[in-house]
N, C-alpha and C. Protein backbone atom coordinates (compact mmCIF):
# COMPACT_ATOMS: atom_id res chain seq x y z
N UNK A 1 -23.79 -155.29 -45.28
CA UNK A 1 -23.55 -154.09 -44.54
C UNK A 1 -22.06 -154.03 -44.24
N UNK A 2 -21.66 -152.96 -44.40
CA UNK A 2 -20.30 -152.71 -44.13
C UNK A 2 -20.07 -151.31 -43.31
N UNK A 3 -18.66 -151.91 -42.87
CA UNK A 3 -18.06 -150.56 -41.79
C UNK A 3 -17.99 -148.93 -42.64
N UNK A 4 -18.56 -147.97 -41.97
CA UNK A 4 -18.47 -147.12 -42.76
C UNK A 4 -20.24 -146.66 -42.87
N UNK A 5 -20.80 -147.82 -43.05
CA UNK A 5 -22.13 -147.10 -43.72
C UNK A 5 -22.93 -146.11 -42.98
N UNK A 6 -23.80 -145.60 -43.48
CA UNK A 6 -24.75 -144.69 -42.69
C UNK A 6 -25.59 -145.42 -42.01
N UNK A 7 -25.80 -145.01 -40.40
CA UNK A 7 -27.76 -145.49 -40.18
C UNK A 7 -28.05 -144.50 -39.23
N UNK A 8 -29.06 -144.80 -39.09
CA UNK A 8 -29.88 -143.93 -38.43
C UNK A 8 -30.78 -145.07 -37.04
N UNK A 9 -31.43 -144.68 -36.00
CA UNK A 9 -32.12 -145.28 -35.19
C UNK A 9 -33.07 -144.47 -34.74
N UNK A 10 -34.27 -144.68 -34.51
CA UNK A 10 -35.59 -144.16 -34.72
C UNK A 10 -36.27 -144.79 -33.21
N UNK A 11 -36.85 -144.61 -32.26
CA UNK A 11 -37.36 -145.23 -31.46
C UNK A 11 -38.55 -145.63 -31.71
N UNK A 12 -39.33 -146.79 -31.44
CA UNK A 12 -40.87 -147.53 -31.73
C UNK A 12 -41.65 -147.44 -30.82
N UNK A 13 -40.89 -147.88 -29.87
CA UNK A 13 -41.84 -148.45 -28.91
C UNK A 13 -40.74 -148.18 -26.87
N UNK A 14 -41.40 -147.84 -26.21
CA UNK A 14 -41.09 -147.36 -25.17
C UNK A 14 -41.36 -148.27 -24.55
N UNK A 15 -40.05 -149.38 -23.28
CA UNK A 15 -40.81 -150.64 -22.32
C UNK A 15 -41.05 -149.88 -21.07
N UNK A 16 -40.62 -148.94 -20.74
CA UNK A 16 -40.85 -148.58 -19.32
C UNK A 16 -42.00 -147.51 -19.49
N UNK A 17 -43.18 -147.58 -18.08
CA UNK A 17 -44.29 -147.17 -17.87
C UNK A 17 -43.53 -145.48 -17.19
N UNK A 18 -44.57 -145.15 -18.22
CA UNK A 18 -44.62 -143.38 -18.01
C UNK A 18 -43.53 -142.42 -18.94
N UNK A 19 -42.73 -143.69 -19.36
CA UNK A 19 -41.65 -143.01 -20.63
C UNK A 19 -42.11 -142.16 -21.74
N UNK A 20 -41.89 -141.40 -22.04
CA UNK A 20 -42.18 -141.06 -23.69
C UNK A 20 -41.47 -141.25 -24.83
N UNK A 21 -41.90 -141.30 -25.74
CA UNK A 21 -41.31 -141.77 -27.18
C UNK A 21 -40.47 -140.59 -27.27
N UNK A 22 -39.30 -141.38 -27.80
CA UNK A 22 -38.08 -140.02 -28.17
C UNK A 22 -38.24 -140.46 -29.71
N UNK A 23 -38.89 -139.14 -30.30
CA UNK A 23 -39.13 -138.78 -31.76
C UNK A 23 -37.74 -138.51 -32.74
N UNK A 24 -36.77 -138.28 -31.75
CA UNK A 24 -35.26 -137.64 -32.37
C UNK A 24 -34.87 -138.84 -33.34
N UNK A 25 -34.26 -138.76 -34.52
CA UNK A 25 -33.09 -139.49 -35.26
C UNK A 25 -31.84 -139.77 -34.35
N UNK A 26 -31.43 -140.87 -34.28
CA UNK A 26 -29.56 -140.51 -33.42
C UNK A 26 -28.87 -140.98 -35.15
N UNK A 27 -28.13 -140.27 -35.44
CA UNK A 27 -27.02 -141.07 -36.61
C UNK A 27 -26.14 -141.51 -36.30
N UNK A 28 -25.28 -142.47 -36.76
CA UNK A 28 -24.75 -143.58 -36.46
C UNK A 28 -23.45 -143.95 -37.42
N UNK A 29 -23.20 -144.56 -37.60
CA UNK A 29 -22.02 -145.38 -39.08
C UNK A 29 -21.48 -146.74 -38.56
N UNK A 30 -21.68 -147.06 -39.12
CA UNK A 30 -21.59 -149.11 -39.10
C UNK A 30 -20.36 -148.98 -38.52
N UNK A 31 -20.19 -149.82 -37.34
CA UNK A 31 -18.30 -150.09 -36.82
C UNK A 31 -18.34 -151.00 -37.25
N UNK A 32 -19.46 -152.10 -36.80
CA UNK A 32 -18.98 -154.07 -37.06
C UNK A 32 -20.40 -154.69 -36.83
N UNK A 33 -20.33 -155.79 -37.86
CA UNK A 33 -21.32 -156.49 -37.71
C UNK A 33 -21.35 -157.81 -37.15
N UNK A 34 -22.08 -158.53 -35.82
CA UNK A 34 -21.30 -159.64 -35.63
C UNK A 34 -22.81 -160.63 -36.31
N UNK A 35 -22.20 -161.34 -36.98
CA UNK A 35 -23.27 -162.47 -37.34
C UNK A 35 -23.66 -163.17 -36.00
N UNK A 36 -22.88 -163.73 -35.98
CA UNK A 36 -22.89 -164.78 -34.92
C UNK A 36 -24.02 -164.36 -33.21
N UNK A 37 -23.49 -163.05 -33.17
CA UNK A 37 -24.77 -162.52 -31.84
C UNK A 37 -25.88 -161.71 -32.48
N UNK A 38 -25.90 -161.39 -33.60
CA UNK A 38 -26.81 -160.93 -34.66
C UNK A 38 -27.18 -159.42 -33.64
N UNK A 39 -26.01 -158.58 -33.82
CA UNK A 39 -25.43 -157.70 -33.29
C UNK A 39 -25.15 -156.64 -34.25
N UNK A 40 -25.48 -155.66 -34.19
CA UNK A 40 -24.70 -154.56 -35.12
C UNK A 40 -23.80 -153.30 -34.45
N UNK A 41 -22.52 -152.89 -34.07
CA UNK A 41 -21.99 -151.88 -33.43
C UNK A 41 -21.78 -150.76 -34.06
N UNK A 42 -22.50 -149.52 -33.24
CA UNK A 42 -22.82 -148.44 -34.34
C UNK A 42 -22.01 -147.31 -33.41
N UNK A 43 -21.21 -146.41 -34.29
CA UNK A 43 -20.72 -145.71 -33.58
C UNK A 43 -21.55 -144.13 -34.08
N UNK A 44 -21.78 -143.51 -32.61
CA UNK A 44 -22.87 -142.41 -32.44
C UNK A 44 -22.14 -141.15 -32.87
N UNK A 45 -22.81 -140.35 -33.44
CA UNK A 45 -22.28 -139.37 -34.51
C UNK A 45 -22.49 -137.66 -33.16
N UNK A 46 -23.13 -137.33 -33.18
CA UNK A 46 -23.51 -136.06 -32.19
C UNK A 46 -24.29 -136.23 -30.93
N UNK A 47 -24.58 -137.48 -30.82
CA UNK A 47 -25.50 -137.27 -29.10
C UNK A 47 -24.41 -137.80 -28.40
N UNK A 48 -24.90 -138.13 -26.89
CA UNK A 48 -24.31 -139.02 -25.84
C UNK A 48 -24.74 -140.38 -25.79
N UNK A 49 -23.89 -141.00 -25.45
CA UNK A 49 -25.01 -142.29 -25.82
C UNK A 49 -25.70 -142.33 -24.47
N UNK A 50 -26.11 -142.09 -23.37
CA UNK A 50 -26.52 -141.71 -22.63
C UNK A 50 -28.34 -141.24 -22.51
N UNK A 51 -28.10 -140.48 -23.84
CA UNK A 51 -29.77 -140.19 -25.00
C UNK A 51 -30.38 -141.35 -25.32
N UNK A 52 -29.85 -142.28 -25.53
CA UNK A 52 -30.25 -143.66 -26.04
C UNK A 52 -31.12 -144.24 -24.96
N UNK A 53 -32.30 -144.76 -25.06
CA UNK A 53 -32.85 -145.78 -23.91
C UNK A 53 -32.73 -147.13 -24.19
N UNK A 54 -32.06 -148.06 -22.96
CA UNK A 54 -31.96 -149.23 -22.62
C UNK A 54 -33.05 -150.00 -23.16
N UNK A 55 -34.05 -149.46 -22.90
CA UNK A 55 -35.37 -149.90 -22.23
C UNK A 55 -36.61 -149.20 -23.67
N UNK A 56 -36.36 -149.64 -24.76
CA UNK A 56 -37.34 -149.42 -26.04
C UNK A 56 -36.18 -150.55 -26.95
N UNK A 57 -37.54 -150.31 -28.09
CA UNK A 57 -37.40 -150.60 -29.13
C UNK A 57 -37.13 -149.74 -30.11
N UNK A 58 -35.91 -150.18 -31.05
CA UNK A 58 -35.48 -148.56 -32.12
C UNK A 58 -35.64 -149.60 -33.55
N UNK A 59 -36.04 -148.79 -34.27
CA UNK A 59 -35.69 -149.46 -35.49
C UNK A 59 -34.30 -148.52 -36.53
N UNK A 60 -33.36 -149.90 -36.90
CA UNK A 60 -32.25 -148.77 -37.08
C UNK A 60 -32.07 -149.14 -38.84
N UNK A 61 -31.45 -148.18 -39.58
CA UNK A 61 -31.79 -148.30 -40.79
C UNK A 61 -29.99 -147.62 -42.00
N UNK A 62 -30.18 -149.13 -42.58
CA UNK A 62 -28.67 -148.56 -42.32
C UNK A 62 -28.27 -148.44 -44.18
N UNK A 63 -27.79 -147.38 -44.64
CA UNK A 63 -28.36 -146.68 -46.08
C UNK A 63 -26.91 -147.69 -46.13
N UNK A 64 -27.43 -148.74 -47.69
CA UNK A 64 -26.37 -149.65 -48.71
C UNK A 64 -26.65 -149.21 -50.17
N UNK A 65 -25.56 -148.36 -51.01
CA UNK A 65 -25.45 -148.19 -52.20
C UNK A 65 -27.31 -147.43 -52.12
N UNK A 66 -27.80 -148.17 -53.09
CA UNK A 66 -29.25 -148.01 -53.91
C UNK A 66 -30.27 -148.44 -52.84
N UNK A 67 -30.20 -148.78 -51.80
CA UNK A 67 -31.24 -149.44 -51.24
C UNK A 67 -31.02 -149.05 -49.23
N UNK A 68 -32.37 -149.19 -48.74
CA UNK A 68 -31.85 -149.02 -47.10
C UNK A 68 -32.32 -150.57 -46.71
N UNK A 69 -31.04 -150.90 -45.66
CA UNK A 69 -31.66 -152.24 -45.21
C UNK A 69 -32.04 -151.78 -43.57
N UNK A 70 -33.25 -152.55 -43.27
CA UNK A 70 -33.93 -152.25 -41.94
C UNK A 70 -33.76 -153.27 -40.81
N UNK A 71 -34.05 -153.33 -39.71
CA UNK A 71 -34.51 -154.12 -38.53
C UNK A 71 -34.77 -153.28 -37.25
N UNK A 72 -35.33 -154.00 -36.40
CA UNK A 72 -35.73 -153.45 -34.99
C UNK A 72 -34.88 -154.55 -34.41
N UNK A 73 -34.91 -153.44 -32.75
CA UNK A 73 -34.31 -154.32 -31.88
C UNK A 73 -33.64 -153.60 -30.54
N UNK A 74 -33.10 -154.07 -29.68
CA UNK A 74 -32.83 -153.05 -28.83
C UNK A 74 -31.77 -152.83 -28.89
N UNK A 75 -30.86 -151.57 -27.83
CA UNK A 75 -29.51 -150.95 -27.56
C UNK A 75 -28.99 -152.04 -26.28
N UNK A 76 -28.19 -152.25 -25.87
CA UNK A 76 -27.89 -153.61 -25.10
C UNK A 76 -26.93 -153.09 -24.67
N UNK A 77 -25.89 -152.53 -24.91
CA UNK A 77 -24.63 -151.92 -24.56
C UNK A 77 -24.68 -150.24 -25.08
N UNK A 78 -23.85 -149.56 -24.42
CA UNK A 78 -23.61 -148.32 -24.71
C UNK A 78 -22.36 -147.95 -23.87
N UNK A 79 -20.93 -147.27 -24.47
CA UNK A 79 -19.68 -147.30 -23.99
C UNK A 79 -19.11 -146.36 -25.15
N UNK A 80 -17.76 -145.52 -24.06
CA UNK A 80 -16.84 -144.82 -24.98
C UNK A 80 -15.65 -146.05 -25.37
N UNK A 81 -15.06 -145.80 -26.31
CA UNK A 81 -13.81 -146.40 -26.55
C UNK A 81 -13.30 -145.33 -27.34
N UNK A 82 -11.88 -146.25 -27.60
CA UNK A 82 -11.05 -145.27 -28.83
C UNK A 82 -11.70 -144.60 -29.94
N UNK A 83 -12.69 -146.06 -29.90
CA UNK A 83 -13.41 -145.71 -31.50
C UNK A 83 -13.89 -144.47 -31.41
N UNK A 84 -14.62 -144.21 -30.68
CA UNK A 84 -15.93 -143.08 -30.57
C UNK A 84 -16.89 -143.61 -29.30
N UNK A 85 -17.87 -142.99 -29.69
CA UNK A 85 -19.42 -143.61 -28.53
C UNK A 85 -20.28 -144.75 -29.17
N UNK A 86 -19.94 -145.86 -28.97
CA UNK A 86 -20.16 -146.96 -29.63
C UNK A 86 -21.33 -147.78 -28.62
N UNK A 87 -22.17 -148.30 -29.23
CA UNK A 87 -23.61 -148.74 -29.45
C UNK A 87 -23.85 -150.18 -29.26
N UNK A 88 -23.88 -151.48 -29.17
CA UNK A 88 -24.31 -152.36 -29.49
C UNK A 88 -25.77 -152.76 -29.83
N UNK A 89 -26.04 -153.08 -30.86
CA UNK A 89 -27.63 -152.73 -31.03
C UNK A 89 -28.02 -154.36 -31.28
N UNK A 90 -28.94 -154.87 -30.97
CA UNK A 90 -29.22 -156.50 -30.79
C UNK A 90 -30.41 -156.70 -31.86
N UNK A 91 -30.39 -157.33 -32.93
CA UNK A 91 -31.52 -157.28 -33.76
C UNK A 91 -32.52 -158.25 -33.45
N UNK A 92 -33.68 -158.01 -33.27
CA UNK A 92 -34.77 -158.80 -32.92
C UNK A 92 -35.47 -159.67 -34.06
N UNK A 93 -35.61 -158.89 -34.97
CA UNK A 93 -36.52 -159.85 -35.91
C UNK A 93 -35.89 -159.94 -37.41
N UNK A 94 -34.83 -159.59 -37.57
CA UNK A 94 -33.86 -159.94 -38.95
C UNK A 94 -34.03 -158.50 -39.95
N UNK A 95 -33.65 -158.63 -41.21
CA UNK A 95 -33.49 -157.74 -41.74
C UNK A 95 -34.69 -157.35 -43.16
N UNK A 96 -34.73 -156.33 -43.17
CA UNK A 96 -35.37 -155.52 -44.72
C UNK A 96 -34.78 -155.00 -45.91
N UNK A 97 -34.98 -155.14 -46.58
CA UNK A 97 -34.40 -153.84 -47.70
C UNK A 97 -35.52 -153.56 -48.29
N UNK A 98 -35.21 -152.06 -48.95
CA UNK A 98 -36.18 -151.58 -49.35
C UNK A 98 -35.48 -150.94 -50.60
N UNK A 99 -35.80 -151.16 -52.13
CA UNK A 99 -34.78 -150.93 -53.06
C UNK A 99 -35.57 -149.68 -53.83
N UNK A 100 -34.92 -148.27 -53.36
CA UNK A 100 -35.46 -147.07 -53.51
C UNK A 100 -35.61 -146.50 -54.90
N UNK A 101 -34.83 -147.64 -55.80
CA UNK A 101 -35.45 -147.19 -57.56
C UNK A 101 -36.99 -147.18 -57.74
N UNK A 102 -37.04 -148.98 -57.10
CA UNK A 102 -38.38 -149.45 -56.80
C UNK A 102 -39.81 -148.44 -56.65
N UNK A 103 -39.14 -147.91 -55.16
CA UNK A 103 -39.67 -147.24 -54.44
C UNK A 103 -40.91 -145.95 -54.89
N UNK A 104 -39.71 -145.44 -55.67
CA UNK A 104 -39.84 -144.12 -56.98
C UNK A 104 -40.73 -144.01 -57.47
N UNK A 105 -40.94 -145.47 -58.27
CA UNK A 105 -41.70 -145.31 -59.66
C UNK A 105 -42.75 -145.19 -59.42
């Protein structure tokens, strides 16, 4: 995954009682990936990050060349900087790809 790419974040699963599922897409584009906190920083394209809940599970999906690679996990941080409205998204259970030639046939 590299800076630049597309993703998208999708909400799953809602932790707080009486919440509802936010059905919306937020789009995104890769700022940085940190291995090490197994972290991805996504900078937010048209919402606030504000739209984002603390408190769910998103699965975020981030389009490479020929293929989308996946994971879930939560939003952990949310902040303006220079960059833009930037995201920290914390991956819970590692990654997917899904190789859309594959997919096709």
């Amino acid at each position: 995954m590299k800076p630049g790419n597309d993703a998208k974040l999708l909400m799953k699963k809602t932790l707080r009682k009486g919440s509802n599922l936010d059905e919306k897409p937020y789009l995104c584009k890769v700022f940085r990936y940190d291995v090490k906190q197994e972290s991805i920083y996504l900078v937010l394209k048209n919402d606030e990050v504000t739209a984002l809940s603390l408190d769910a599970i998103y699965e975020c999906s981030i389009r490479e060349s020929e293929r989308d690679t996946f994971c879930t996990g939560r939003i952990k941080e949310r902040y303006h900087n220079e960059s833009g409205k930037i995201l920290k998204f914390e991956i819970e259970n590692g990654f997917y790809k899904i190789n859309l030639k594959s997919v096709d046939k």
